[in-house]
C-alpha atoms as a PDB file:
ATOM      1  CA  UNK A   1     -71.411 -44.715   3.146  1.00  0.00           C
ATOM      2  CA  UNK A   2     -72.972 -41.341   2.646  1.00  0.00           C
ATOM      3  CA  UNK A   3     -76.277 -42.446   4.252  1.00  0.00           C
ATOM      4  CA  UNK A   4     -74.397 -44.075   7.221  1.00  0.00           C
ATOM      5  CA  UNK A   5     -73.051 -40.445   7.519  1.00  0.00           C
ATOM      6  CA  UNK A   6     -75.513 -38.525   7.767  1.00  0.00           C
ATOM      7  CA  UNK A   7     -77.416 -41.293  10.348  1.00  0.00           C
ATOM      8  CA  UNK A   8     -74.392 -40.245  12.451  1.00  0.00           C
ATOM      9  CA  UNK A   9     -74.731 -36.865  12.000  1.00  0.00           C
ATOM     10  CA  UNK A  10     -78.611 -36.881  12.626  1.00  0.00           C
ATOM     11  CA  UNK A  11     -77.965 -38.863  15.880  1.00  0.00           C
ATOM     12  CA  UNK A  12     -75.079 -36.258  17.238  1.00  0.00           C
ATOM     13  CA  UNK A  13     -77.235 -33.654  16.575  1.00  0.00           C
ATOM     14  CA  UNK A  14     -80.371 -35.361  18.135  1.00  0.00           C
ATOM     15  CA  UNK A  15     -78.256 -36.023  21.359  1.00  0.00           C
ATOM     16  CA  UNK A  16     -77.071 -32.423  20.848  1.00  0.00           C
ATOM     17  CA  UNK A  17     -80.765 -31.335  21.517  1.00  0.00           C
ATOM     18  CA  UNK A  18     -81.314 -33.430  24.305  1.00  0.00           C
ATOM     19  CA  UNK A  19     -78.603 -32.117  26.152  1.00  0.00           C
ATOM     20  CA  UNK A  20     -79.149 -28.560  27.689  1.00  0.00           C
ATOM     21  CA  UNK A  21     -76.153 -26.365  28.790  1.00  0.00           C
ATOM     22  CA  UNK A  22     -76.145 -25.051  32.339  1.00  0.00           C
ATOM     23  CA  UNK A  23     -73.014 -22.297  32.948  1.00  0.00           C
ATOM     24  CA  UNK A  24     -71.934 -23.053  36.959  1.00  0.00           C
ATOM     25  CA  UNK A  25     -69.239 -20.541  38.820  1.00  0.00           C
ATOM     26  CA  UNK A  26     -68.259 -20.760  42.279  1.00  0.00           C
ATOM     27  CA  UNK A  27     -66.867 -18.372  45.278  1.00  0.00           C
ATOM     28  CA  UNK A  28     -63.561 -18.410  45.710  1.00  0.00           C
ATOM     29  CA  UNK A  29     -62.736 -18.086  42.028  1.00  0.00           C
ATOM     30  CA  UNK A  30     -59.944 -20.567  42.547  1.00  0.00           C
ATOM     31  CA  UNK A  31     -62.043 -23.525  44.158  1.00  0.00           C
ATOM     32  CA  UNK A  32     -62.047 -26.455  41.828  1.00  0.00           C
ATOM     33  CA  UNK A  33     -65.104 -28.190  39.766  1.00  0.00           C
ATOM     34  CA  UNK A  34     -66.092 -31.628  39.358  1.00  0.00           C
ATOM     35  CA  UNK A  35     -68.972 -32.810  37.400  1.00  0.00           C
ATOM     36  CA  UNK A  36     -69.561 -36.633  37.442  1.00  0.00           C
ATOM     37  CA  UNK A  37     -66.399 -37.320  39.058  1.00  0.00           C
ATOM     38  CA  UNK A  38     -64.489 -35.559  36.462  1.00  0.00           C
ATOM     39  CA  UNK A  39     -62.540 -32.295  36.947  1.00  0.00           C
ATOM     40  CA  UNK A  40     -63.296 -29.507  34.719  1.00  0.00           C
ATOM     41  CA  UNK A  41     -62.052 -26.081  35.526  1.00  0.00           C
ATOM     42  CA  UNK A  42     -61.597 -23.930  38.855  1.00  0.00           C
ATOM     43  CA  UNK A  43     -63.895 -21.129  39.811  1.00  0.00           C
ATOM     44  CA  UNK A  44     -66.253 -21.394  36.583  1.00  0.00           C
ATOM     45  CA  UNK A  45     -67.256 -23.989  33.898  1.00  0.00           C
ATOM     46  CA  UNK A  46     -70.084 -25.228  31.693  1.00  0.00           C
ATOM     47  CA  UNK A  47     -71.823 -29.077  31.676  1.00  0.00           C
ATOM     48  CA  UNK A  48     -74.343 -30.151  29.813  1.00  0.00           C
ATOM     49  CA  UNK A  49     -77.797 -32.060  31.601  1.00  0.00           C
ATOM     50  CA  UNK A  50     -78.432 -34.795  29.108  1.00  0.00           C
ATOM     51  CA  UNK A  51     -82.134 -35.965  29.332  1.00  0.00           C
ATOM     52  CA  UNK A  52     -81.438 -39.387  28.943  1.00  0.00           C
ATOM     53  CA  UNK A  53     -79.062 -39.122  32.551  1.00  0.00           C
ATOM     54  CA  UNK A  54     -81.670 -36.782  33.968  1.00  0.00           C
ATOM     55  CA  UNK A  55     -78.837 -35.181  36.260  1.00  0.00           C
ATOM     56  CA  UNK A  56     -75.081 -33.969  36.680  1.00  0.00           C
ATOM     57  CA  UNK A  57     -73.624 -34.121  40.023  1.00  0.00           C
ATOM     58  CA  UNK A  58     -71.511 -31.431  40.696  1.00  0.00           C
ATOM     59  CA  UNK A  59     -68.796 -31.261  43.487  1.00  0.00           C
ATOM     60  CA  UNK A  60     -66.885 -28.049  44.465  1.00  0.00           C
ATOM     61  CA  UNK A  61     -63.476 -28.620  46.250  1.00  0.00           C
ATOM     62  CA  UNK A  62     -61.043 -26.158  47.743  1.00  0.00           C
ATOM     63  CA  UNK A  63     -58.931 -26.698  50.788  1.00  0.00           C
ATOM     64  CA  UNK A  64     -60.157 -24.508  53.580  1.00  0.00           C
ATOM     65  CA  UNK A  65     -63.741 -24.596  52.892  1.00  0.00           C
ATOM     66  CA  UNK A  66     -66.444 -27.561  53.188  1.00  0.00           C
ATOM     67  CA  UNK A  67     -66.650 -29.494  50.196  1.00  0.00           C
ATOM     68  CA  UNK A  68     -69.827 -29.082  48.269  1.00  0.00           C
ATOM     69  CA  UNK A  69     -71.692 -31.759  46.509  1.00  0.00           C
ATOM     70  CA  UNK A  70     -75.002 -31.759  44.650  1.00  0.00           C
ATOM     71  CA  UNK A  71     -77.040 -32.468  41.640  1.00  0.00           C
ATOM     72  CA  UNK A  72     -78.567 -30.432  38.727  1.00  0.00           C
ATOM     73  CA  UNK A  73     -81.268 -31.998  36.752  1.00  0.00           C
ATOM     74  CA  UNK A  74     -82.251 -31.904  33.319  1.00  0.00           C
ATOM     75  CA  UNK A  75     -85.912 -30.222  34.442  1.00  0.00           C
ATOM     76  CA  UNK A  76     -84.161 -27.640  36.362  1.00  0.00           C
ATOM     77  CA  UNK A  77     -84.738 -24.442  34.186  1.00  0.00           C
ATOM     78  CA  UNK A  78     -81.581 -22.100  35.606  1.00  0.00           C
ATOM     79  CA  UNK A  79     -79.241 -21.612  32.621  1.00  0.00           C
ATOM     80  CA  UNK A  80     -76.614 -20.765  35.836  1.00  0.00           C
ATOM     81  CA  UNK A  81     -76.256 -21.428  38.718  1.00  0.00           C
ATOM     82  CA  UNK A  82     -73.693 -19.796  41.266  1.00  0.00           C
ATOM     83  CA  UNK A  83     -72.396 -21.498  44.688  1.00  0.00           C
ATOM     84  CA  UNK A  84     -70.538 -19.609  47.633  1.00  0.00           C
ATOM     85  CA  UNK A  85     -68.468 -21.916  49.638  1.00  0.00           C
ATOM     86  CA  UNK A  86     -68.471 -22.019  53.538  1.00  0.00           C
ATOM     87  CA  UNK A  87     -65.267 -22.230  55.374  1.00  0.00           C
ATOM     88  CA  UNK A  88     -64.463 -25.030  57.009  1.00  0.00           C
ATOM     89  CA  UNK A  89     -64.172 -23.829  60.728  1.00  0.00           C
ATOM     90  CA  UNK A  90     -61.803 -27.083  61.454  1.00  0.00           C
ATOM     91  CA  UNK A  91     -59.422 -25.679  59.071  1.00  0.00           C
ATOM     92  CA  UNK A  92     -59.578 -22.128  60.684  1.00  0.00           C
ATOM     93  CA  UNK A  93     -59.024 -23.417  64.446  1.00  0.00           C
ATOM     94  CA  UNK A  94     -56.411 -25.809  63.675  1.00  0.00           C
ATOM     95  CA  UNK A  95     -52.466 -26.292  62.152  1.00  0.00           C
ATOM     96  CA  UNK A  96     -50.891 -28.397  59.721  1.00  0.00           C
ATOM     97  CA  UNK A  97     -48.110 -30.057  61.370  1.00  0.00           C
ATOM     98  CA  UNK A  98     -45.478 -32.631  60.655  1.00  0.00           C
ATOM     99  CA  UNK A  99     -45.573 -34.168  63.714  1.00  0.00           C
ATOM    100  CA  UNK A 100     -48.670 -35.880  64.089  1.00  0.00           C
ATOM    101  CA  UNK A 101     -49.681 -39.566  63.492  1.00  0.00           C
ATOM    102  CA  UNK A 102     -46.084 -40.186  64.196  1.00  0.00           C
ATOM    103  CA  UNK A 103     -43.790 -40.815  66.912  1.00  0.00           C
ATOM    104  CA  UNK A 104     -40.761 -38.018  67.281  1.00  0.00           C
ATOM    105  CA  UNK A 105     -37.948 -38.108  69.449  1.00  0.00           C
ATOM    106  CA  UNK A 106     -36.998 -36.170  72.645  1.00  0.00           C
ATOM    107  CA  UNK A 107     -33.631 -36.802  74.319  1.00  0.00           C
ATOM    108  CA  UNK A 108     -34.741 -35.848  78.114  1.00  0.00           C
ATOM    109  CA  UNK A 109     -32.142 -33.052  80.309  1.00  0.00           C
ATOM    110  CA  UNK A 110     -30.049 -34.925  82.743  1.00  0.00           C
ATOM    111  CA  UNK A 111     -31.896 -32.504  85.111  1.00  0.00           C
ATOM    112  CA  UNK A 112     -34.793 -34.914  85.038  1.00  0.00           C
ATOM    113  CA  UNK A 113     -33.284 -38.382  85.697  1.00  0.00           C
ATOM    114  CA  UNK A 114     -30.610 -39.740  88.083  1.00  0.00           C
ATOM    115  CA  UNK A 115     -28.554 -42.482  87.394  1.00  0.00           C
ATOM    116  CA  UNK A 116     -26.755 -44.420  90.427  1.00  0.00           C
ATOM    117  CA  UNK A 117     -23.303 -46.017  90.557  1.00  0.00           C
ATOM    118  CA  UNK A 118     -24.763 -49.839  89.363  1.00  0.00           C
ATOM    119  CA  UNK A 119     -26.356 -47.564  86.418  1.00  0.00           C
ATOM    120  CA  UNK A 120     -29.713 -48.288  87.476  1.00  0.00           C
ATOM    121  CA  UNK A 121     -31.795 -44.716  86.006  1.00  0.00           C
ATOM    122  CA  UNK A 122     -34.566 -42.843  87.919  1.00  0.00           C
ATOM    123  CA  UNK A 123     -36.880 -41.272  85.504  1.00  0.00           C
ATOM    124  CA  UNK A 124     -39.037 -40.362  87.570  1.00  0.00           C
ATOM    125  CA  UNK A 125     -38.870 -36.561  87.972  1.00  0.00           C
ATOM    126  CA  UNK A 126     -39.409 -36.687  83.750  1.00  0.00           C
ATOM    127  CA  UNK A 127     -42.529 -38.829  83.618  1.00  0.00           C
ATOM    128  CA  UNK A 128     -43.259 -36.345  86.698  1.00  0.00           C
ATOM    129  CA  UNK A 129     -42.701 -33.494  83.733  1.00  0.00           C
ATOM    130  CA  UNK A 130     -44.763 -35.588  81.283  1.00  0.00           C
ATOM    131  CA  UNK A 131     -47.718 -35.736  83.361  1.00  0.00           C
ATOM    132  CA  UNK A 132     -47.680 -31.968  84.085  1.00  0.00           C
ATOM    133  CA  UNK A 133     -47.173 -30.665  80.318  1.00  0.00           C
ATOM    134  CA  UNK A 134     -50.391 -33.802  79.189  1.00  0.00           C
ATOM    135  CA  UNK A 135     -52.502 -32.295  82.175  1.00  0.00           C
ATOM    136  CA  UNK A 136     -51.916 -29.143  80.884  1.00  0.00           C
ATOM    137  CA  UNK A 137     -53.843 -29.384  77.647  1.00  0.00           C
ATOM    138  CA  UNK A 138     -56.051 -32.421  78.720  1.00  0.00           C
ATOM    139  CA  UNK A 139     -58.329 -33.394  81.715  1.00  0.00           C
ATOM    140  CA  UNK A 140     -56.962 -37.371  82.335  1.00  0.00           C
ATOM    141  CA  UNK A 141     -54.410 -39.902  81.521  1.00  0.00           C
ATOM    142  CA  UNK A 142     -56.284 -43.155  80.852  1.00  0.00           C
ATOM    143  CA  UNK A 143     -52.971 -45.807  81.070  1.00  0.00           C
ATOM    144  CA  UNK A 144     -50.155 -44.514  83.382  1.00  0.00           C
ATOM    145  CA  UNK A 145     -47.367 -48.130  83.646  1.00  0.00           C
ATOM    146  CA  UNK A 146     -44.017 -46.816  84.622  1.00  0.00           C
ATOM    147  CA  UNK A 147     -42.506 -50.073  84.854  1.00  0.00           C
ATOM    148  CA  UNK A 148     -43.263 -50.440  81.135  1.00  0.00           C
ATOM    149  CA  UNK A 149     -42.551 -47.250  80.214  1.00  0.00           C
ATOM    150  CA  UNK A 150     -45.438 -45.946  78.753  1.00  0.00           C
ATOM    151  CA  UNK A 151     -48.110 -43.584  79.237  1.00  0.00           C
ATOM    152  CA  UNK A 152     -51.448 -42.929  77.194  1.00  0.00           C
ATOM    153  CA  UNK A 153     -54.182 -40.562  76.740  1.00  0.00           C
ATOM    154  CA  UNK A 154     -57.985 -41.136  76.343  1.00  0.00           C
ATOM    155  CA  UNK A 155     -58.858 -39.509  72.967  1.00  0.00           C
ATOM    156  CA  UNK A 156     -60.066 -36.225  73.249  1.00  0.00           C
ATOM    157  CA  UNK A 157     -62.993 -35.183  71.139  1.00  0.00           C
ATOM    158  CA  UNK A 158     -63.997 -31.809  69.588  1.00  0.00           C
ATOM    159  CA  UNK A 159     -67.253 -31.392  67.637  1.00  0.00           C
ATOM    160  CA  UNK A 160     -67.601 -28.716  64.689  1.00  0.00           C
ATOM    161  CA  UNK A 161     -70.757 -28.900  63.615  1.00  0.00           C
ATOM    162  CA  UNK A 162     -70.867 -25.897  60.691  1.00  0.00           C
ATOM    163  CA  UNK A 163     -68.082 -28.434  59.133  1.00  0.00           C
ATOM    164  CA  UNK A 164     -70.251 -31.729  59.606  1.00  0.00           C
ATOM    165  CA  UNK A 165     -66.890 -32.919  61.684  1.00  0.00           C
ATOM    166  CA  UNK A 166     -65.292 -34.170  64.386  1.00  0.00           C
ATOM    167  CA  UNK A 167     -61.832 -34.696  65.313  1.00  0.00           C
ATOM    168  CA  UNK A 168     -60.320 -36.712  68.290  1.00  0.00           C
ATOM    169  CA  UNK A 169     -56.672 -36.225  69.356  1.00  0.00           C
ATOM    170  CA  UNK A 170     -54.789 -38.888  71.926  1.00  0.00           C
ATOM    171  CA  UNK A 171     -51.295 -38.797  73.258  1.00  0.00           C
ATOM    172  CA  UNK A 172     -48.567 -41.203  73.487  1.00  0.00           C
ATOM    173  CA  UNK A 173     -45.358 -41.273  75.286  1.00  0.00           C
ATOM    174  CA  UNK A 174     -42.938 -44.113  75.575  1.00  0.00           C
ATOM    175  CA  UNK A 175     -39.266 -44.926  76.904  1.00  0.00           C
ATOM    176  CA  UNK A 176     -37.060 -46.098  74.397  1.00  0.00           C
ATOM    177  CA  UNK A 177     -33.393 -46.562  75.311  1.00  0.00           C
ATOM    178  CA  UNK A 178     -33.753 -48.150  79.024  1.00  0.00           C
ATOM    179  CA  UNK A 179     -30.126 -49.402  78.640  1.00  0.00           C
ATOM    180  CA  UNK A 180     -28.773 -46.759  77.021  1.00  0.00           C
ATOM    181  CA  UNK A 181     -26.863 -43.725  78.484  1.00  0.00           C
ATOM    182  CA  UNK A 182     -29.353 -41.085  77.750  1.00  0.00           C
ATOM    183  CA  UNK A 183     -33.066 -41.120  78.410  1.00  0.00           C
ATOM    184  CA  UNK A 184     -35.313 -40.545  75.489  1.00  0.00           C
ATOM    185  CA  UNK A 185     -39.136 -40.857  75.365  1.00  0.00           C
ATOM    186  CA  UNK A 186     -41.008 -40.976  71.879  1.00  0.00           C
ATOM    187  CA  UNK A 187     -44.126 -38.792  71.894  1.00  0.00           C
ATOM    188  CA  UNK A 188     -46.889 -39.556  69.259  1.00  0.00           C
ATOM    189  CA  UNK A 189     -49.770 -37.346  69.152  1.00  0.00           C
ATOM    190  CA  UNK A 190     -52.361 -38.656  67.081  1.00  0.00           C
ATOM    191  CA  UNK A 191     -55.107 -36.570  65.198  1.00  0.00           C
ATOM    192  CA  UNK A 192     -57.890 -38.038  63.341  1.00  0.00           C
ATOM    193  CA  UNK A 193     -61.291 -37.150  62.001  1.00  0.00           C
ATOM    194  CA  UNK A 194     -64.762 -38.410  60.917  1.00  0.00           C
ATOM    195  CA  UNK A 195     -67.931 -37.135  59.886  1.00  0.00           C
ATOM    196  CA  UNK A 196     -69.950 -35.272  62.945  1.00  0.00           C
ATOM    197  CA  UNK A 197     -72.781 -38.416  63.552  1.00  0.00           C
ATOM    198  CA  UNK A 198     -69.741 -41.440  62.937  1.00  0.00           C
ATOM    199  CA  UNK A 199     -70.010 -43.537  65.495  1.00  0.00           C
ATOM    200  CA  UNK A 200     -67.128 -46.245  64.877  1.00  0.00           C
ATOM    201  CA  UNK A 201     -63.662 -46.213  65.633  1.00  0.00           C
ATOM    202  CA  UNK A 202     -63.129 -47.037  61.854  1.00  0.00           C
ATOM    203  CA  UNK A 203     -64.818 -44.309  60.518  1.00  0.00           C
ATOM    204  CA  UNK A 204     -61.929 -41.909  61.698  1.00  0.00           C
ATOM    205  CA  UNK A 205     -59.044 -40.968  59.087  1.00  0.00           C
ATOM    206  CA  UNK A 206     -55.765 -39.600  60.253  1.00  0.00           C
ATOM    207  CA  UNK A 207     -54.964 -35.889  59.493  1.00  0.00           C
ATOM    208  CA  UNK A 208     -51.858 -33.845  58.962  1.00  0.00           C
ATOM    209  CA  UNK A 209     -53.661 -31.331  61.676  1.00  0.00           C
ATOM    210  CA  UNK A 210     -54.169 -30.254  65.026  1.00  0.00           C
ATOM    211  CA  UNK A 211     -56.120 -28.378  66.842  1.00  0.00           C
ATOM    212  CA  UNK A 212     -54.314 -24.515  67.495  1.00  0.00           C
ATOM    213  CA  UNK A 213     -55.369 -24.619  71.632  1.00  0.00           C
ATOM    214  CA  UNK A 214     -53.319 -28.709  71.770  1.00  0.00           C
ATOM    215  CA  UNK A 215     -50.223 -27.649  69.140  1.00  0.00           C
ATOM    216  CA  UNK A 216     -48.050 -26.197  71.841  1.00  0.00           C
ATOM    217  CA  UNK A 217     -47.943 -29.279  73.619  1.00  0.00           C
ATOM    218  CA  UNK A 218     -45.424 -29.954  70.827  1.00  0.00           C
ATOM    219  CA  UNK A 219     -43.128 -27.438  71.275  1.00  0.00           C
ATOM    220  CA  UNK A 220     -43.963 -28.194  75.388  1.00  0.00           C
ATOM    221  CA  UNK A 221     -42.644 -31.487  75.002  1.00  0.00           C
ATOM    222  CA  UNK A 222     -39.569 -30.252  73.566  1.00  0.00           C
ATOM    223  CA  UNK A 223     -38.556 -27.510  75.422  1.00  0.00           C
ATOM    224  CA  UNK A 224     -39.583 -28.827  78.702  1.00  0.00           C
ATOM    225  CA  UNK A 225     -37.979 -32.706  78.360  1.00  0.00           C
ATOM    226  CA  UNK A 226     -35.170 -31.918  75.928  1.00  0.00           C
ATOM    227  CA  UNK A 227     -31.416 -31.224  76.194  1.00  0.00           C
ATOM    228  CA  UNK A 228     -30.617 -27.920  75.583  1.00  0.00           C
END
């Protein structure tokens, strides 16, 4: 039992010296430290480069700032290393909103649609008013059918390079009460993102952001088409 013991001990220690410490500490302070997958601490930590791995791979994460990612081998000599974050330029030209990805409601000002004595509606002074406030903030409408009551935007693309992104915003509008007494439309404007050289529709993820110069068109929509 004894020498089964120390045969443990001998091997913890062995794999004790095989292992080399490396201290790694991040700007901002608060940004938060995975090694192999595995969080650890925010701002500052220590892992230790086992030989027999011959690497750690280290990712930095703080919301804000461009993720970091990267490896430290064993034969690296630095007993520290320090990383300074970038900001993520996406995050600093755009808002987090509520509102996107999903369709929200806008009961339209009888000032925009007529309604005759056999009930039939006119709408067409507020798809008139949807059109203007879309043009506004983009250069084309790709489907215009009035008859079905819908519109839709091409998507609109904007490249940031410094955060290896790009993000591509499309508007919808549709009638949803034809019968009913009052006209409302449901808006969805619809913000995604991929990495800057994605190519496929499927490599875009939704996002709970918008670009600052297209988030008026929310409060546009609103003001402009709603009851007051």
């Amino acid at each position: 039992m004894k020498r089964l013991f120390f045969l443990f001990t001998l091997f913890a220690f062995l794999s004790s010296m095989s292992a080399k410490p490396i201290k790694i500490s991040v700007i901002p302070s608060d940004a938060k430290i995975y090694i192999d997958g595995n969080y650890q601490d925010d701002g500052v930590t220590t892992a230790n480069v086992r030989k027999k791995e011959g690497f750690i791979v280290v990712k930095v994460e703080k919301e804000g700032y461009v993720t970091l990612e990267t490896k430290i081998f064993y034969t690296d000599k630095r007993k520290a290393v320090s990383y300074t974050m970038r900001r993520d330029v996406f995050f600093d030209v755009s808002v987090a909103s509520g509102l996107v990805n999903q369709y929200f409601s806008v009961t339209v000002s009888e000032d925009l649609y007529t309604v005759d004595e056999n009930g039939k509606r006119d709408a067409s002074l507020a798809w008139k008013m949807i059109h203007q406030i879309i043009l506004n903030y983009m250069d084309e409408i790709k489907i215009t059918d009035i008859a079905s009551a819908y519109i839709q935007t091409p998507w609109y693309y904007k490249n940031f390079p410094e955060a290896d992104r790009q993000v591509r915003t499309r508007v919808t509008v549709r009638e949803i009460n034809s019968g009913a007494e009052y006209l409302t439309f449901q808006i969805k404007i619809s913000s995604e993102a991929a990495y800057l050289f994605a190519n496929r529709s499927e490599s875009f993820q939704e996002i709970n952001r918008i670009i600052k110069v297209l988030e008026p068109m929310i409060g546009e929509f609103q003001a402009r088409l709603g009851k007051n």
